[in-house]
C-alpha atoms as a PDB file:
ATOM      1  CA  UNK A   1      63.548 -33.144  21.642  1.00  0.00           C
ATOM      2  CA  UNK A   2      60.658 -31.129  23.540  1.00  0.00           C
ATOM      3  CA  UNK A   3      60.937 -28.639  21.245  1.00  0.00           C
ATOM      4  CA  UNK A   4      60.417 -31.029  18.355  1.00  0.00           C
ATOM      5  CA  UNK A   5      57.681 -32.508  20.001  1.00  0.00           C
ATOM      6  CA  UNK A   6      55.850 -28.825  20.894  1.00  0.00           C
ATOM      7  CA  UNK A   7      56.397 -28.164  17.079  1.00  0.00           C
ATOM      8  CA  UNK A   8      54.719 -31.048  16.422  1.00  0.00           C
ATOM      9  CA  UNK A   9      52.207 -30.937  18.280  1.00  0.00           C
ATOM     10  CA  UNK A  10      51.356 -27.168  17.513  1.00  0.00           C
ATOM     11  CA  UNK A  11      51.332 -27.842  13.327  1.00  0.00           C
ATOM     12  CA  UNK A  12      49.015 -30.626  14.371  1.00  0.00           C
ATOM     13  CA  UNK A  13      46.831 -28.687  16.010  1.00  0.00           C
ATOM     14  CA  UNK A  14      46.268 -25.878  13.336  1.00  0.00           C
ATOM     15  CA  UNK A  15      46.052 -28.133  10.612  1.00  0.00           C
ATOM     16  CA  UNK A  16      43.439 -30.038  12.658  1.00  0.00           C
ATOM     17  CA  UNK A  17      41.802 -26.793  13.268  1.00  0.00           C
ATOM     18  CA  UNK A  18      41.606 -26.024   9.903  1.00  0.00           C
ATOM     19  CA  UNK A  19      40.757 -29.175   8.785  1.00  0.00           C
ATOM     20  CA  UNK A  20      37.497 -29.313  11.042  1.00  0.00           C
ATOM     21  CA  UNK A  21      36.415 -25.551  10.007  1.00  0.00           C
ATOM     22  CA  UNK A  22      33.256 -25.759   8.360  1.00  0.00           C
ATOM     23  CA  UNK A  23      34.205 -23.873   4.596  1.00  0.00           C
ATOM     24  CA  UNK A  24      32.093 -21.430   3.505  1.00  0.00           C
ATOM     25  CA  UNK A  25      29.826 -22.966   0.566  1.00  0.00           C
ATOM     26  CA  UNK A  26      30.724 -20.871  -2.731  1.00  0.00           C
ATOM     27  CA  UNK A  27      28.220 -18.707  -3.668  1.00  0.00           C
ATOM     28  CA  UNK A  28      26.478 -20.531  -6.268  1.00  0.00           C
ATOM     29  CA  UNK A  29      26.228 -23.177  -3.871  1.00  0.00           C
ATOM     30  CA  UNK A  30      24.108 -21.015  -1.748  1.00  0.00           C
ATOM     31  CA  UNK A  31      22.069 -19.961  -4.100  1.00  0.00           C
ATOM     32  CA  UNK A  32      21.058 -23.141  -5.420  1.00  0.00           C
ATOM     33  CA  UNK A  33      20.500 -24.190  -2.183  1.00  0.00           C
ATOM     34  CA  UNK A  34      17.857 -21.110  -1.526  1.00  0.00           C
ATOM     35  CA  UNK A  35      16.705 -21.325  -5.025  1.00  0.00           C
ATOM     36  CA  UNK A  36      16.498 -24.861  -6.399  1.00  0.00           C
ATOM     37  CA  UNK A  37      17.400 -25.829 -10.032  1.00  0.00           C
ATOM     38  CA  UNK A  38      16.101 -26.633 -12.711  1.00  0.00           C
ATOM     39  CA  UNK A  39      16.334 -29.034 -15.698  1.00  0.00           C
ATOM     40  CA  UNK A  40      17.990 -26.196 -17.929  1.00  0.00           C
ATOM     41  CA  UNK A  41      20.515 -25.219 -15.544  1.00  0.00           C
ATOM     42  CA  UNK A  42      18.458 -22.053 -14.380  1.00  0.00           C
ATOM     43  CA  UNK A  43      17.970 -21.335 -10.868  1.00  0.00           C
ATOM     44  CA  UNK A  44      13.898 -21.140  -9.635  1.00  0.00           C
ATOM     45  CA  UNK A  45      12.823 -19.982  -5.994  1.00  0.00           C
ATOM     46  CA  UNK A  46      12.105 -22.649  -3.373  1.00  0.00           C
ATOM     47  CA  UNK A  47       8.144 -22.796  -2.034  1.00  0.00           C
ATOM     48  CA  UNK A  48       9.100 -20.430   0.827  1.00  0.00           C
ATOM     49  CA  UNK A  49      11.380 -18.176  -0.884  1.00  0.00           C
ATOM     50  CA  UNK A  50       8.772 -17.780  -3.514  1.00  0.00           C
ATOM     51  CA  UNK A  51       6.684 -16.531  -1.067  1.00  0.00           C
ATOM     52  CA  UNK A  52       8.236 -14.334   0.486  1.00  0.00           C
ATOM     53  CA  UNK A  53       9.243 -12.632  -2.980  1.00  0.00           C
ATOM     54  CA  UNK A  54       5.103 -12.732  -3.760  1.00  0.00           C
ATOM     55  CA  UNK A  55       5.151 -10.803  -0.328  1.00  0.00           C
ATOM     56  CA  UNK A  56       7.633  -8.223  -1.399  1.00  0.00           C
ATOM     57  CA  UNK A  57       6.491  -8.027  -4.675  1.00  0.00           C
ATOM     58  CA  UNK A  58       2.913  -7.417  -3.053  1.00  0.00           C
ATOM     59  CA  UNK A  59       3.945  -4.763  -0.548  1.00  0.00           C
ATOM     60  CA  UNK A  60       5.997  -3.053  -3.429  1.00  0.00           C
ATOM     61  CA  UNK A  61       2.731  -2.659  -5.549  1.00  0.00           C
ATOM     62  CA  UNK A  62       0.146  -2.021  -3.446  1.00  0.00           C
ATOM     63  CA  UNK A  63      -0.047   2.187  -3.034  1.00  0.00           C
ATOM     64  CA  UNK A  64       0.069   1.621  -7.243  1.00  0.00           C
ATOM     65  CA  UNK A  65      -3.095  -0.933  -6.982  1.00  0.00           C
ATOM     66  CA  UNK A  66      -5.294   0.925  -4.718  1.00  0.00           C
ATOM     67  CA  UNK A  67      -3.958   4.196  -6.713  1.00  0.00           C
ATOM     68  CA  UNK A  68      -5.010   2.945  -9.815  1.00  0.00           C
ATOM     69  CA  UNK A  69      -8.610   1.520  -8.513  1.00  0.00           C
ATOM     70  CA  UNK A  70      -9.050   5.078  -7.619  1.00  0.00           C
ATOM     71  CA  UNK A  71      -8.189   6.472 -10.648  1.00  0.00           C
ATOM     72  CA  UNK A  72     -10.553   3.713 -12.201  1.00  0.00           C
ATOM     73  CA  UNK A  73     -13.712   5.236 -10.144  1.00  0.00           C
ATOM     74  CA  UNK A  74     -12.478   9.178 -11.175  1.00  0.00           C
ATOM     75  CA  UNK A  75     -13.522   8.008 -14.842  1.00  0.00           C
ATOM     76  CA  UNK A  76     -16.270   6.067 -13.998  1.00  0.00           C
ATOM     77  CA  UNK A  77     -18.009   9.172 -11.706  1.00  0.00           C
ATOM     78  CA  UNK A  78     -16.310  12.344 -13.286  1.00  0.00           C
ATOM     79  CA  UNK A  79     -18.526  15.098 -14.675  1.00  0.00           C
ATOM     80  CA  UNK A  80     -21.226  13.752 -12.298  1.00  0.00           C
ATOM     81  CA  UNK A  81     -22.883  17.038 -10.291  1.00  0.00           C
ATOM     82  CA  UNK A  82     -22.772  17.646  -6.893  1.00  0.00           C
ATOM     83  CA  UNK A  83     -25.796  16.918  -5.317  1.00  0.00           C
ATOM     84  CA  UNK A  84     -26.325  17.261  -1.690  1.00  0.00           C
ATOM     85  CA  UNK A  85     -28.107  14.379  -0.311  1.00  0.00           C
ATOM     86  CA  UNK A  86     -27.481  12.651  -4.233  1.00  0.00           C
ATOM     87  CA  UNK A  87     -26.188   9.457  -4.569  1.00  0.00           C
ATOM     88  CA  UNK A  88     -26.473   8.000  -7.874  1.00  0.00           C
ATOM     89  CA  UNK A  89     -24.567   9.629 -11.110  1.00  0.00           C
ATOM     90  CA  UNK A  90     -27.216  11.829 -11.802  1.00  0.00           C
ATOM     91  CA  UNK A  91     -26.138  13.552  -8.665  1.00  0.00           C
ATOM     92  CA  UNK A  92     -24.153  12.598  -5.491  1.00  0.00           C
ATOM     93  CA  UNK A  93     -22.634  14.734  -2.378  1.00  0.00           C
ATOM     94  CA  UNK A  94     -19.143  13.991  -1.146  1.00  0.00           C
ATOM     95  CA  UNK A  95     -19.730  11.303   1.352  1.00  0.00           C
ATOM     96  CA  UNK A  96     -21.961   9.374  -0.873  1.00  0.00           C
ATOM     97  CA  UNK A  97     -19.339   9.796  -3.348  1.00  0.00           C
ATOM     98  CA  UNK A  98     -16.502   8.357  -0.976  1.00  0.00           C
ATOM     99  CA  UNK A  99     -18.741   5.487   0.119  1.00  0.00           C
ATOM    100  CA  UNK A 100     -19.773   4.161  -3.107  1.00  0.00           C
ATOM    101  CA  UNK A 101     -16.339   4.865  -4.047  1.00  0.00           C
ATOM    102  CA  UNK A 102     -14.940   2.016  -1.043  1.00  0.00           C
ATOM    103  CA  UNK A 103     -17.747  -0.177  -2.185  1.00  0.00           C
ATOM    104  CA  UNK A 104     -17.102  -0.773  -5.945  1.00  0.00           C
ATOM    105  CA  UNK A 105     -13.185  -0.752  -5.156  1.00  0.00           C
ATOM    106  CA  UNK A 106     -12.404  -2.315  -2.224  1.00  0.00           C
ATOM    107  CA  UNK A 107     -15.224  -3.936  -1.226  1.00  0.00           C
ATOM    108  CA  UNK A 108     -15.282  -1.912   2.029  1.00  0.00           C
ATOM    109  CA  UNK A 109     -18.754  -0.460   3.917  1.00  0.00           C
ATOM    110  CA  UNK A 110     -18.384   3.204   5.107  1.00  0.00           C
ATOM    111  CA  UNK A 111     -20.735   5.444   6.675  1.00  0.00           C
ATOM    112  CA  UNK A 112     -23.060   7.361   4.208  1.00  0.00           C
ATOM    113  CA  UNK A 113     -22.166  10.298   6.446  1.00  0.00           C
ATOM    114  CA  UNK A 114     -18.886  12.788   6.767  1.00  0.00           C
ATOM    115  CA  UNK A 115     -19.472  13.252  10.752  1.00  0.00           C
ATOM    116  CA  UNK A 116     -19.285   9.259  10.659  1.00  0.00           C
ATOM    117  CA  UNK A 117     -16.773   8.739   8.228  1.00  0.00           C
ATOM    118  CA  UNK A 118     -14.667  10.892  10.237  1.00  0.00           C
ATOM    119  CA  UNK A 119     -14.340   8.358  13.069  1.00  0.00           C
ATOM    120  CA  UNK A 120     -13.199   5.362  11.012  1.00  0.00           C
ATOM    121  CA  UNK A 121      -9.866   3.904  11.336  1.00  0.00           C
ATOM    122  CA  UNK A 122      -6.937   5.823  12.754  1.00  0.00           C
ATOM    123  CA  UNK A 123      -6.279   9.513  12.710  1.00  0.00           C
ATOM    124  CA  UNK A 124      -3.161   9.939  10.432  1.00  0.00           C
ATOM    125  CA  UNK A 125      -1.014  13.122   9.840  1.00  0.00           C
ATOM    126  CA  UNK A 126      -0.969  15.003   6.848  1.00  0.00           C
ATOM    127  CA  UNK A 127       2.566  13.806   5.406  1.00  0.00           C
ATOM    128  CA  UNK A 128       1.961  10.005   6.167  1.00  0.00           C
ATOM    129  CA  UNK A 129      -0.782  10.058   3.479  1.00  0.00           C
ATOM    130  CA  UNK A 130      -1.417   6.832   1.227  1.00  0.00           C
ATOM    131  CA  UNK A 131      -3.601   6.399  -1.444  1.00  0.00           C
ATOM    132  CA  UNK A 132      -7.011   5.417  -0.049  1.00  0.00           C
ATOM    133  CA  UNK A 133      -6.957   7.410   2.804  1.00  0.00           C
ATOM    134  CA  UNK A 134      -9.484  10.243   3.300  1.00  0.00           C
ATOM    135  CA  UNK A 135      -9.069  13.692   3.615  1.00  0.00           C
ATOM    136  CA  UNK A 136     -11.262  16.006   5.581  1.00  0.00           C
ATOM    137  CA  UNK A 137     -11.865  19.805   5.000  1.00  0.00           C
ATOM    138  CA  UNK A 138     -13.698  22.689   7.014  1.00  0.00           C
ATOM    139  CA  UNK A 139     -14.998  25.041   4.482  1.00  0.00           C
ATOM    140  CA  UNK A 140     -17.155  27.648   5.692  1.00  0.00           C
ATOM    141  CA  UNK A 141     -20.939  26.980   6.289  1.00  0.00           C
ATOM    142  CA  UNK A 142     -22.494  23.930   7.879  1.00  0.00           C
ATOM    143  CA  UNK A 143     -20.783  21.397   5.930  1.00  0.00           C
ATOM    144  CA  UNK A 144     -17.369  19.477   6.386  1.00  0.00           C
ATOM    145  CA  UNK A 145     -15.882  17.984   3.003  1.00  0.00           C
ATOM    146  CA  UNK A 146     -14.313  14.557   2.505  1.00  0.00           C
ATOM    147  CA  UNK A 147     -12.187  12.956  -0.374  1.00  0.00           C
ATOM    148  CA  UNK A 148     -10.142  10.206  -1.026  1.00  0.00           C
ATOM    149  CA  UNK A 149      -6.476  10.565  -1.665  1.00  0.00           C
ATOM    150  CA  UNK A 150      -5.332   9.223  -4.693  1.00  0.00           C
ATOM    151  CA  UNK A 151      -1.908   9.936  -4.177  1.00  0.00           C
ATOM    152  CA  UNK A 152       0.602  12.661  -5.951  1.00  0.00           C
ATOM    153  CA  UNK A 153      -0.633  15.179  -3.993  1.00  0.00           C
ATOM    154  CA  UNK A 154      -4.473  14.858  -5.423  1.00  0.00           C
ATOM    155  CA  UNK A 155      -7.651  13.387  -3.859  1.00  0.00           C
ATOM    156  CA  UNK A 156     -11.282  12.598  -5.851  1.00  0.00           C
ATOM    157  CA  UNK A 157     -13.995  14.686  -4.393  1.00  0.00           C
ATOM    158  CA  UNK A 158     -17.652  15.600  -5.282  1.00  0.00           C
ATOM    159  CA  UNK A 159     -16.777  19.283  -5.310  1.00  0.00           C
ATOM    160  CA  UNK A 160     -19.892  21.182  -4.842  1.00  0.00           C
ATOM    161  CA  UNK A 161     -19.607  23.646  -7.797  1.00  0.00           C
ATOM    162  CA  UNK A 162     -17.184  21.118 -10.019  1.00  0.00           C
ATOM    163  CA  UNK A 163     -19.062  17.867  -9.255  1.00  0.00           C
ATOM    164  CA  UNK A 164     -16.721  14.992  -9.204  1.00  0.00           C
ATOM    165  CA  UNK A 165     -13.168  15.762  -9.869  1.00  0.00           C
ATOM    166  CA  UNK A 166      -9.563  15.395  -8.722  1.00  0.00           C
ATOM    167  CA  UNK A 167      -8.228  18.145  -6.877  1.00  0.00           C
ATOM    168  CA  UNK A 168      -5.045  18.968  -5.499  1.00  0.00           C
ATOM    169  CA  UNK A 169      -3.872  19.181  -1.667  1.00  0.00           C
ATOM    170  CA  UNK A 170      -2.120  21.870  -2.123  1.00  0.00           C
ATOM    171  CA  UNK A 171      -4.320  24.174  -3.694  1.00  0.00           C
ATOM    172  CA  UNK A 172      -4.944  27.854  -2.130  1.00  0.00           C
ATOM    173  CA  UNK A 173      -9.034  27.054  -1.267  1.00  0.00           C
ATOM    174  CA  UNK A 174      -8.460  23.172   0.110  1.00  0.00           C
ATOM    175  CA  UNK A 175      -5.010  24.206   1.854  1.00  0.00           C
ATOM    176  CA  UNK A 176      -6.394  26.880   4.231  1.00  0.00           C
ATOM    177  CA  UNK A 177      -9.425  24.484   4.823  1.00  0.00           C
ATOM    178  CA  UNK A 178      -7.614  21.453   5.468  1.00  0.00           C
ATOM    179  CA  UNK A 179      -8.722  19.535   8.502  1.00  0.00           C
ATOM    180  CA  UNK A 180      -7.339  15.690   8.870  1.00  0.00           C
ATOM    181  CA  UNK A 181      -6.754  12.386   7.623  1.00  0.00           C
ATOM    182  CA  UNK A 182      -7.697   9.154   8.415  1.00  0.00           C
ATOM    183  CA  UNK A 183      -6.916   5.672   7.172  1.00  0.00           C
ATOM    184  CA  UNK A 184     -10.076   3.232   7.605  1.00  0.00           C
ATOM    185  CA  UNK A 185      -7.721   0.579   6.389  1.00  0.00           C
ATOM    186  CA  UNK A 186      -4.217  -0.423   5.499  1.00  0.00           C
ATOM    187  CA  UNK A 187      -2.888  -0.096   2.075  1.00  0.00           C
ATOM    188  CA  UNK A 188      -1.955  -3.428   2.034  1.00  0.00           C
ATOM    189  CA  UNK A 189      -5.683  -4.587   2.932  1.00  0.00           C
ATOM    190  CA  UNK A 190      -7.237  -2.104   0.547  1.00  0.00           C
ATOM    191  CA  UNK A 191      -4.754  -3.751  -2.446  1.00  0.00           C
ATOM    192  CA  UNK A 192      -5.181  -7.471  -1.175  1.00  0.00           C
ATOM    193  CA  UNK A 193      -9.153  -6.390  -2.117  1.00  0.00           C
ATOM    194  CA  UNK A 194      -8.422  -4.724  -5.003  1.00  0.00           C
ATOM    195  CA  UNK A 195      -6.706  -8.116  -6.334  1.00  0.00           C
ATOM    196  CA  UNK A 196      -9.560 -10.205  -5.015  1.00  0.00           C
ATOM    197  CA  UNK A 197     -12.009  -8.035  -6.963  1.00  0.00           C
ATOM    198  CA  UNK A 198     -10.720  -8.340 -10.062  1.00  0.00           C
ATOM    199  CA  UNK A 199     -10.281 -11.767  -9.454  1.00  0.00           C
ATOM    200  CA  UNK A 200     -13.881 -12.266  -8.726  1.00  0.00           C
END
């Protein structure tokens, strides 16, 4: 008789167990539950999950945005000469060139000078560029040289016997006179300006 009675009361305790185990929704049932349906049957993202895929979505395309506002300015200053102290498209130096440059794209006010451009944002090392960073050079002479990076391995400069071009990183002259980097402002900033300027 006891061990009819443990029996019993050990079935009754898995088969309480059991039944008072939360089950595991199915998968659809998860879904729906993140997603929310619709009238047809198809699945749309809840107000927070929608969100946070506008987030994703946003961090996903920003180097392209701020890459492709830079490539906008290329064709609207190439073939413009270099002209030191210039700053129009009749003639502009490099620093006017990367100022005007963060003002038409991104809304952003640099210094008209490379000695105070230098000094914005946050030193960054060479292989942790982004598009919209800038890139500083120590040719010989009196003059340092700044460009933006536009990302592939090519930055838009007001080269002084080219005018305004891209030119690549890795090329013999700008290789040997490579100095530093520096991001005046996240990518995701510069692109969240890019949006609201063509928006405006």
């Amino acid at each position: 008789m006891l061990r009819v009675t443990a029996v019993c009361l050990l079935l009754a305790g898995v088969l309480s167990g059991c039944a008072g185990a939360p089950r595991t929704p199915p998968a659809d049932a998860h879904m729906k539950g993140a997603l929310g349906s619709s009238a047809h049957g198809a699945y749309r993202l809840s107000p927070v999950n929608q969100l946070a895929e506008q987030l994703r979505g946003f961090r996903q395309a920003s180097p392209e945005l701020v890459r492709q506002a830079l490539l906008d300015e290329h064709k609207r200053w190439v073939g413009t000469p270099y002209v030191l102290g210039g700053e129009s498209q009749r003639g502009i130096d490099c620093s006017a060139l990367v100022q005007q440059v963060f003002d038409e794209a991104f809304a952003v006010e640099l210094p008209r000078t490379t000695g105070d451009q230098v000094l914005e944002g946050q030193r960054i090392a060479r292989d942790e560029l982004n598009p919209g960073d800038l890139v500083f050079f120590r040719p010989p002479g009196p003059y340092r040289h700044v460009g933006v990076y536009v990302g592939e391995g090519r930055f838009l400069h007001a080269s002084s016997s080219q005018g305004v071009i891209l030119s690549r990183l890795d090329n013999v002259y700008w290789n040997r006179y490579y100095w530093q980097a520096r991001r005046p402002l996240a990518r995701t900033e510069l692109a969240q300006r890019v949006i609201q300027a063509n928006e405006g």
